[in-house]
Protein backbone atom coordinates (compact mmCIF):
# COMPACT_ATOMS: atom_id res chain seq x y z
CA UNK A 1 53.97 71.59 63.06
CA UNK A 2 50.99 71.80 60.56
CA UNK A 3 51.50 72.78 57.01
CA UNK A 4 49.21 75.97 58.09
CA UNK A 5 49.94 76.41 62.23
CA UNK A 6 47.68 78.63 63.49
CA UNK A 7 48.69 81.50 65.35
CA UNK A 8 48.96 82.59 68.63
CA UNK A 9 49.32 85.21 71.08
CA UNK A 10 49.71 84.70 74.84
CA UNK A 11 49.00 87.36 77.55
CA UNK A 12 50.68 86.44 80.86
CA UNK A 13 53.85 84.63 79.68
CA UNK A 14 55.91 84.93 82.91
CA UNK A 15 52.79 83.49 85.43
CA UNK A 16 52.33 79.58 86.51
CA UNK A 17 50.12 78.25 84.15
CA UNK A 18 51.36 79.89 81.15
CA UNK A 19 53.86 76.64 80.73
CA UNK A 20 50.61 74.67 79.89
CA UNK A 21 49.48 76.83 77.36
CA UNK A 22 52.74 76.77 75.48
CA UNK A 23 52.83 73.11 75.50
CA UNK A 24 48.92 72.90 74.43
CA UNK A 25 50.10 75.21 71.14
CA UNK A 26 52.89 73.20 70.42
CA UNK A 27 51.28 70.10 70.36
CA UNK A 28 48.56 71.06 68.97
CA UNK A 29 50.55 71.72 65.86
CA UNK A 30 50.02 75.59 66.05
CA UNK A 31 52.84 78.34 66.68
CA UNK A 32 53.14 81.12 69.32
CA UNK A 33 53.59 84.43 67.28
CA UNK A 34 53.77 86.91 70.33
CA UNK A 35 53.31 87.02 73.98
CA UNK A 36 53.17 89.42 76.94
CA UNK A 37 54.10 90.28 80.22
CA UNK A 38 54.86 92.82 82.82
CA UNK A 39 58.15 90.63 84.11
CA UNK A 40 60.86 89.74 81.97
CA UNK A 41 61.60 86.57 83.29
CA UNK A 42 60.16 84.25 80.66
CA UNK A 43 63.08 82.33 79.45
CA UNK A 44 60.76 79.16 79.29
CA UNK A 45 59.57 80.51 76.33
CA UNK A 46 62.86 79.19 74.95
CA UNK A 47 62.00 75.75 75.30
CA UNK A 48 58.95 76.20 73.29
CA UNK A 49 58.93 79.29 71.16
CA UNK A 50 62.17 81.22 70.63
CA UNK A 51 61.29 82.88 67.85
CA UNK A 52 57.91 84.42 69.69
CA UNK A 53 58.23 88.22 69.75
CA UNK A 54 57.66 89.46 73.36
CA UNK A 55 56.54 92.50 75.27
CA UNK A 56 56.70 94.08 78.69
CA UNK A 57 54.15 97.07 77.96
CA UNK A 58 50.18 96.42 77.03
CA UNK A 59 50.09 99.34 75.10
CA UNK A 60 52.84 98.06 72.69
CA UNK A 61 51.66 94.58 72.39
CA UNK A 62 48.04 95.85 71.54
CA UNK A 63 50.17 98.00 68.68
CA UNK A 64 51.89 94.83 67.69
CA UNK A 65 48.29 92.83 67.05
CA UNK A 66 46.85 95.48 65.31
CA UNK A 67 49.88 95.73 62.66
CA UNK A 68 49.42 92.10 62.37
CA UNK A 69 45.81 92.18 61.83
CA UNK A 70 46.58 94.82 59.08
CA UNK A 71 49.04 92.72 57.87
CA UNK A 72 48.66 89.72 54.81
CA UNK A 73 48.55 86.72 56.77
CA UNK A 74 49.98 87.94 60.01
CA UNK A 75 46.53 88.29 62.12
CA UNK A 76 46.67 86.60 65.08
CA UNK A 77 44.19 83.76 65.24
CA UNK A 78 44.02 83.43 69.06
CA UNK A 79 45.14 84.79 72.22
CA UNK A 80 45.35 82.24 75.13
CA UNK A 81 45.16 84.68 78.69
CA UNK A 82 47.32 83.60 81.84
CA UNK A 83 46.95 86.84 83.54
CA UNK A 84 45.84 87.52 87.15
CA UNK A 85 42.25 86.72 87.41
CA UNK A 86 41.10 90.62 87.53
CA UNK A 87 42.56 91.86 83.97
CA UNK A 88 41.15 88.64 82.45
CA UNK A 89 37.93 90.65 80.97
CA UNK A 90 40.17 93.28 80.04
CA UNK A 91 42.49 90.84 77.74
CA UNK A 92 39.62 88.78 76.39
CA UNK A 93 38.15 92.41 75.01
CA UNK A 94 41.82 92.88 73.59
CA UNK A 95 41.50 89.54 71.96
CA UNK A 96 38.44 90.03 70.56
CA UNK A 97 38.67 94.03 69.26
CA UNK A 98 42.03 92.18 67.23
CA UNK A 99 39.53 90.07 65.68
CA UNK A 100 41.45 87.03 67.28
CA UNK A 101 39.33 83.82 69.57
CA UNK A 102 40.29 84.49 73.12
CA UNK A 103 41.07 80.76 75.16
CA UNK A 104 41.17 82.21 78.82
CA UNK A 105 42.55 80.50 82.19
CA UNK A 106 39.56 80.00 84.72
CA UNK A 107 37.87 81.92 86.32
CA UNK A 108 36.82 83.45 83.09
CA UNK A 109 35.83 86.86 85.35
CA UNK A 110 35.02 87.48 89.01
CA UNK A 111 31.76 88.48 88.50
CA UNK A 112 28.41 87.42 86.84
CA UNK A 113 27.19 90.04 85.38
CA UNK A 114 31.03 90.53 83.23
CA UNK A 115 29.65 87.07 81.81
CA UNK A 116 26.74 89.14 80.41
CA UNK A 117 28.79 91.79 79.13
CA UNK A 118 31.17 89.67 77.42
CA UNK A 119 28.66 87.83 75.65
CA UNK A 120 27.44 90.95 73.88
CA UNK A 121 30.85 91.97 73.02
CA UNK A 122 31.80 87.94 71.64
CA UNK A 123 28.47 88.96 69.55
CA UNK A 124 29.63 92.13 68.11
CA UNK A 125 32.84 91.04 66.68
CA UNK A 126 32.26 87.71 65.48
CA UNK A 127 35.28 85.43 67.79
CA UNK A 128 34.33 83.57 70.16
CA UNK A 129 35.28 83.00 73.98
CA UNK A 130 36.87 79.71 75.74
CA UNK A 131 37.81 79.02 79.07
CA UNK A 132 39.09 76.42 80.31
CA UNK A 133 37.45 73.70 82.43
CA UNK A 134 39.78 70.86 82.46
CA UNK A 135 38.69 68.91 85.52
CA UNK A 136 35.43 67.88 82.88
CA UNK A 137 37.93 66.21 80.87
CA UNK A 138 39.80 64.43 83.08
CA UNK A 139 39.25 60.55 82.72
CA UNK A 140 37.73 59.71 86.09
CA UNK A 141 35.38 63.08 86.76
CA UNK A 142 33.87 62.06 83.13
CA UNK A 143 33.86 58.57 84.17
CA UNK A 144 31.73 59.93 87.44
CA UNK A 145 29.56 62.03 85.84
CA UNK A 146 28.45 58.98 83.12
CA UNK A 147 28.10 57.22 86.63
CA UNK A 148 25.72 59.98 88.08
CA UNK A 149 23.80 59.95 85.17
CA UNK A 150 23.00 56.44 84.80
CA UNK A 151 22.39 56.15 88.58
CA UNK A 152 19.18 56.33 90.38
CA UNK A 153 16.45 59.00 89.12
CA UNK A 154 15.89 61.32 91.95
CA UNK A 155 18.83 60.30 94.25
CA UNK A 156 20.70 63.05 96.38
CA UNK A 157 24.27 62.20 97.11
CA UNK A 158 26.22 63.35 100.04
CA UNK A 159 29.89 64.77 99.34
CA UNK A 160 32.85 66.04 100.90
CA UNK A 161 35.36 67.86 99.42
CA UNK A 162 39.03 69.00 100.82
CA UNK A 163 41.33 70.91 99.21
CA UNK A 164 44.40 72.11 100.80
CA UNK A 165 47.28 73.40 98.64
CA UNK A 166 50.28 75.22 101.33
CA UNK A 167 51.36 78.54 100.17
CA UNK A 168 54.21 80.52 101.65
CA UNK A 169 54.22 84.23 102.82
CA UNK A 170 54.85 85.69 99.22
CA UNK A 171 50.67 84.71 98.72
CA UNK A 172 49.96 87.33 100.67
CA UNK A 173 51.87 89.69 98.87
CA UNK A 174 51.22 88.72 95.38
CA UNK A 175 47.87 89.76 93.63
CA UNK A 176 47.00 86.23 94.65
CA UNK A 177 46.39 87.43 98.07
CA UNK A 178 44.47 90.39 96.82
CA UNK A 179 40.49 89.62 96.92
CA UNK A 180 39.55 91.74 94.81
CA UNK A 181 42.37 90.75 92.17
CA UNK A 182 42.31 86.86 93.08
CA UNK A 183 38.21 87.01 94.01
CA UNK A 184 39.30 85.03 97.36
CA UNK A 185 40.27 81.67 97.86
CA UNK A 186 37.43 80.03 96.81
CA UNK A 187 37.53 81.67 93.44
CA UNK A 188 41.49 81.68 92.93
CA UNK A 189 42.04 77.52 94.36
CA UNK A 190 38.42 76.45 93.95
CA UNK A 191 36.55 77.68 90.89
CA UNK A 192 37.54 74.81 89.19
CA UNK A 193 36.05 72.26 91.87
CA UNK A 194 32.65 74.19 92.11
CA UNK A 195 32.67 73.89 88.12
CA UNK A 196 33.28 70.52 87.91
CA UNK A 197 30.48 69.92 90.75
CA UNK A 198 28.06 71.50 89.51
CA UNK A 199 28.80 70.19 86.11
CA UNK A 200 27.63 67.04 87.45
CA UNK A 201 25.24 67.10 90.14
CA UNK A 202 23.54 70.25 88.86
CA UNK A 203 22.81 73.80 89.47
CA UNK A 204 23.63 75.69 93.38
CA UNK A 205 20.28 75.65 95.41
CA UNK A 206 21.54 77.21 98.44
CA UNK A 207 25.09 78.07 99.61
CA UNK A 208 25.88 78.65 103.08
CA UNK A 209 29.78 79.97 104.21
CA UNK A 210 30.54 78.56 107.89
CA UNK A 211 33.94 80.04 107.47
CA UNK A 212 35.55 83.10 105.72
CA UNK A 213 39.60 83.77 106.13
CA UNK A 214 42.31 85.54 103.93
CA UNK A 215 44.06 81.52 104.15
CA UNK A 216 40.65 79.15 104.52
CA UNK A 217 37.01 78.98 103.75
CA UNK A 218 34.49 76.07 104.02
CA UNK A 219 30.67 75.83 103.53
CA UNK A 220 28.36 73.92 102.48
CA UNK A 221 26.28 73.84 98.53
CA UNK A 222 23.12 71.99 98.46
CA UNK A 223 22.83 71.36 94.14
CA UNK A 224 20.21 69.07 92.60
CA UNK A 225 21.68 65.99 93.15
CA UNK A 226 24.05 66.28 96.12
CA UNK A 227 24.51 67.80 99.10
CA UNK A 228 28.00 69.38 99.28
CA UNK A 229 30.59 70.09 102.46
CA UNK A 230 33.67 71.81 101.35
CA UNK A 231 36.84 73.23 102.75
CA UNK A 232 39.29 75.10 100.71
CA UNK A 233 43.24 76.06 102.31
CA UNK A 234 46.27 77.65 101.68
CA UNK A 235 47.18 76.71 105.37
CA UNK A 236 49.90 74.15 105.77
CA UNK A 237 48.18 73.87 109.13
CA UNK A 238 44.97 72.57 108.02
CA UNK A 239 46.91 69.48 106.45
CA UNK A 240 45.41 66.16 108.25
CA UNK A 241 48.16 64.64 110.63
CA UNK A 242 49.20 61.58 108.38
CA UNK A 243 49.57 64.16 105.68
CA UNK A 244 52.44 65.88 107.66
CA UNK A 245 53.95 63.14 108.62
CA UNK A 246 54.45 61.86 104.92
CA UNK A 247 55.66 65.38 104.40
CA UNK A 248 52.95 66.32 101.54
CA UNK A 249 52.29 70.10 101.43
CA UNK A 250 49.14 69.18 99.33
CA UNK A 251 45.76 67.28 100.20
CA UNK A 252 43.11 66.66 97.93
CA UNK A 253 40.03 64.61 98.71
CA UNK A 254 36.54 63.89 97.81
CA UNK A 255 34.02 61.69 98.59
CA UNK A 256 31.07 60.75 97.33
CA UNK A 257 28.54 58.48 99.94
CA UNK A 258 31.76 57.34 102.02
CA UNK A 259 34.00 56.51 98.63
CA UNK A 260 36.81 58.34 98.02
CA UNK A 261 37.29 59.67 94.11
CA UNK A 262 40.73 59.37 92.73
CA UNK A 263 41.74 61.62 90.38
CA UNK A 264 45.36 62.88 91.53
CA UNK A 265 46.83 61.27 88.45
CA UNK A 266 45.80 62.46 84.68
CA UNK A 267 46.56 65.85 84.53
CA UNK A 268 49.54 66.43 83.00
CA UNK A 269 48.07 66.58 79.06
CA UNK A 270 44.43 68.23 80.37
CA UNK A 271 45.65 71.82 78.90
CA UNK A 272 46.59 70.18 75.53
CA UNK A 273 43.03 68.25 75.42
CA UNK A 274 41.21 72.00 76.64
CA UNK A 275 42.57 73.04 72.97
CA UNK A 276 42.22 70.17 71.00
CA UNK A 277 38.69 70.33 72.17
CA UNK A 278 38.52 74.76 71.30
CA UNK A 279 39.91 73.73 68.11
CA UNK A 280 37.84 70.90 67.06
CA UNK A 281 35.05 73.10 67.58
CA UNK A 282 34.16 71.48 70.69
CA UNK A 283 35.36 74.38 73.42
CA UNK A 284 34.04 75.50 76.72
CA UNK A 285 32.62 78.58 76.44
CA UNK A 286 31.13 81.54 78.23
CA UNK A 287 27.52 79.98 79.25
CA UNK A 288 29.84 76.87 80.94
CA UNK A 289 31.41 78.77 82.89
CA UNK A 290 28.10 80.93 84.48
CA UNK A 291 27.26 78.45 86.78
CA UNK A 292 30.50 78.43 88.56
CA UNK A 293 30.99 82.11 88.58
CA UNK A 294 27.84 82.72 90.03
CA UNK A 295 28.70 80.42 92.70
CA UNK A 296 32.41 81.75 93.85
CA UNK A 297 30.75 85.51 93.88
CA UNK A 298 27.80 84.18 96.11
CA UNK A 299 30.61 82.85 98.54
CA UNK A 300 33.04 85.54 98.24
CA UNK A 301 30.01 88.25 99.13
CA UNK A 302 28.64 85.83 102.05
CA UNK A 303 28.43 86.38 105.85
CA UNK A 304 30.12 83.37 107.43
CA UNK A 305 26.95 81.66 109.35
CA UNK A 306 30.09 80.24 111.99
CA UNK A 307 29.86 76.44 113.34
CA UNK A 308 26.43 75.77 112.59
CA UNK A 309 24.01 73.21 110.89
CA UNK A 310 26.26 70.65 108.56
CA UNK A 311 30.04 72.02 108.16
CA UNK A 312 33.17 70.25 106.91
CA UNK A 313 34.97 68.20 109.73
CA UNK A 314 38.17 70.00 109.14
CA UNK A 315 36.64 73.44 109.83
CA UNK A 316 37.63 72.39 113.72
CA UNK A 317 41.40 71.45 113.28
């Protein structure tokens, strides 16, 4: 650990993710002071933290920051959010109003115009926001953006992405299942894909949704340089045949004019590298993540347009 660690809070410690974000502070060199969640069931902490002071009520963790804020050398320097995707405006305000940086699990908020809000509010205290957008650091989606860049001037690429990930009953129960907790599938499984596209083939043009369900949806994005089919699952169903048969519950794909992209490997340290990156200065923050935002609302609020014009192939399995 560094001779001065900086220090930490973490909001969410019980959820998926939250793993990640210990690691990241760890080897970063930092320390996790504090953390928080509404289930008790956070014995991983253990294997990173043990000393970390934890919570089960908001109210007595936002006490706790404040008496560290008032306290010589206790304030808390950041607080990294792993909370369902609706209360993450609410914690990134309770970041900031302890006069800590808030690093926040994607999507930063469902809607666009809580981008706008929080910008005024990052303004008026002085911290700033992150999110985090690993997929633009992996290795190979840098590699292909480089690629893009230095290709032809003017060229329009075709591209399909698939992105199936099975998920059992308890989805539908959890706040996961919950639109207007999750924002849908295509926020809650997808954000991170729509970032990362139109990261590097620019801006959304037009977006058209052939298919809406609670456990699919597919459409199509035409952005500045590529014209997009996509289909997003939680269905074990939708898995291609010679997916079953190797017994994979997950299938990722995309291709770019015909050639498949691989980038299932290199993700393991992509959490550490998101805060290397916040702490070098170097962070993702709220004008990054706009784009992407803007994009899962459009989809999320669409009428599906059905079978028409140029869908995914997989919208027919």
């Amino acid at each position: 650990m560094a001779d001065n660690p900086l220090r930490f809070a973490l909001i969410g410690a019980a959820g998926y993710v939250a793993p990640r974000h210990m690691r990241a502070i760890r080897d970063t060199g930092n320390t996790l002071v504090t953390a928080l969640d509404k289930f008790d069931s956070v014995g991983i902490i253990d294997s990173y933290f043990p000393e970390a002071s934890f919570f089960t009520e908001p109210e007595r963790f936002d006490r706790h920051l404040d008496k560290l804020r008032r306290t010589a050398g206790g304030r808390i320097d950041y607080v990294s959010i792993c909370s369902p995707n609706y209360l993450h405006d609410a914690h990134i305000r309770l970041a900031l109003r302890n006069q800590a940086h808030a690093i926040c699990e994607k999507p930063l908020v469902l809607n666009p115009w809580n981008v706008d809000a929080l910008g005024e509010i990052e303004k008026e205290s002085g911290k700033q926001i992150y999110t985090i957008l690993q997929l633009r650091l992996h290795p190979a989606i840098a590699a292909l953006k480089k690629k893009i860049e230095n290709g032809p001037a003017g060229k329009v690429y075709d591209i399909d992405l698939s992105y199936i990930t099975s998920r059992g009953r308890w989805y539908y129960i959890s706040w996961k299942g919950n639109t207007e907790k999750s924002g849908g599938i295509a926020t809650n499984i997808g954000v991170h894909f729509f970032d990362m596209l139109t990261w590097i083939f620019g801006e959304t043009q037009e977006s058209i949704v052939h298919l809406q369900r609670n456990d699919m949806v597919a459409g199509f994005l035409r952005l500045e340089k590529a014209r997009v089919r996509w289909f997003l699952s939680i269905n074990e169903q939708s898995l291609p045949e010679a997916v079953k048969r190797q017994n994979r519950k997950t299938y990722r794909s995309l291709t770019i004019e015909g050639e498949e992209l691989e980038f299932s490997e290199g993700f393991t340290d992509l959490h550490t590298k998101s805060y290397r990156h916040i702490l070098e200065g170097r962070g993702f923050g709220i004008e990054e993540a706009r784009s992407s935002i803007a994009t899962v609302h459009g989809i999320r609020n669409a009428v599906p347009a059905g079978l028409t014009g140029d869908y995914h192939p997989l919208i027919k399995r």
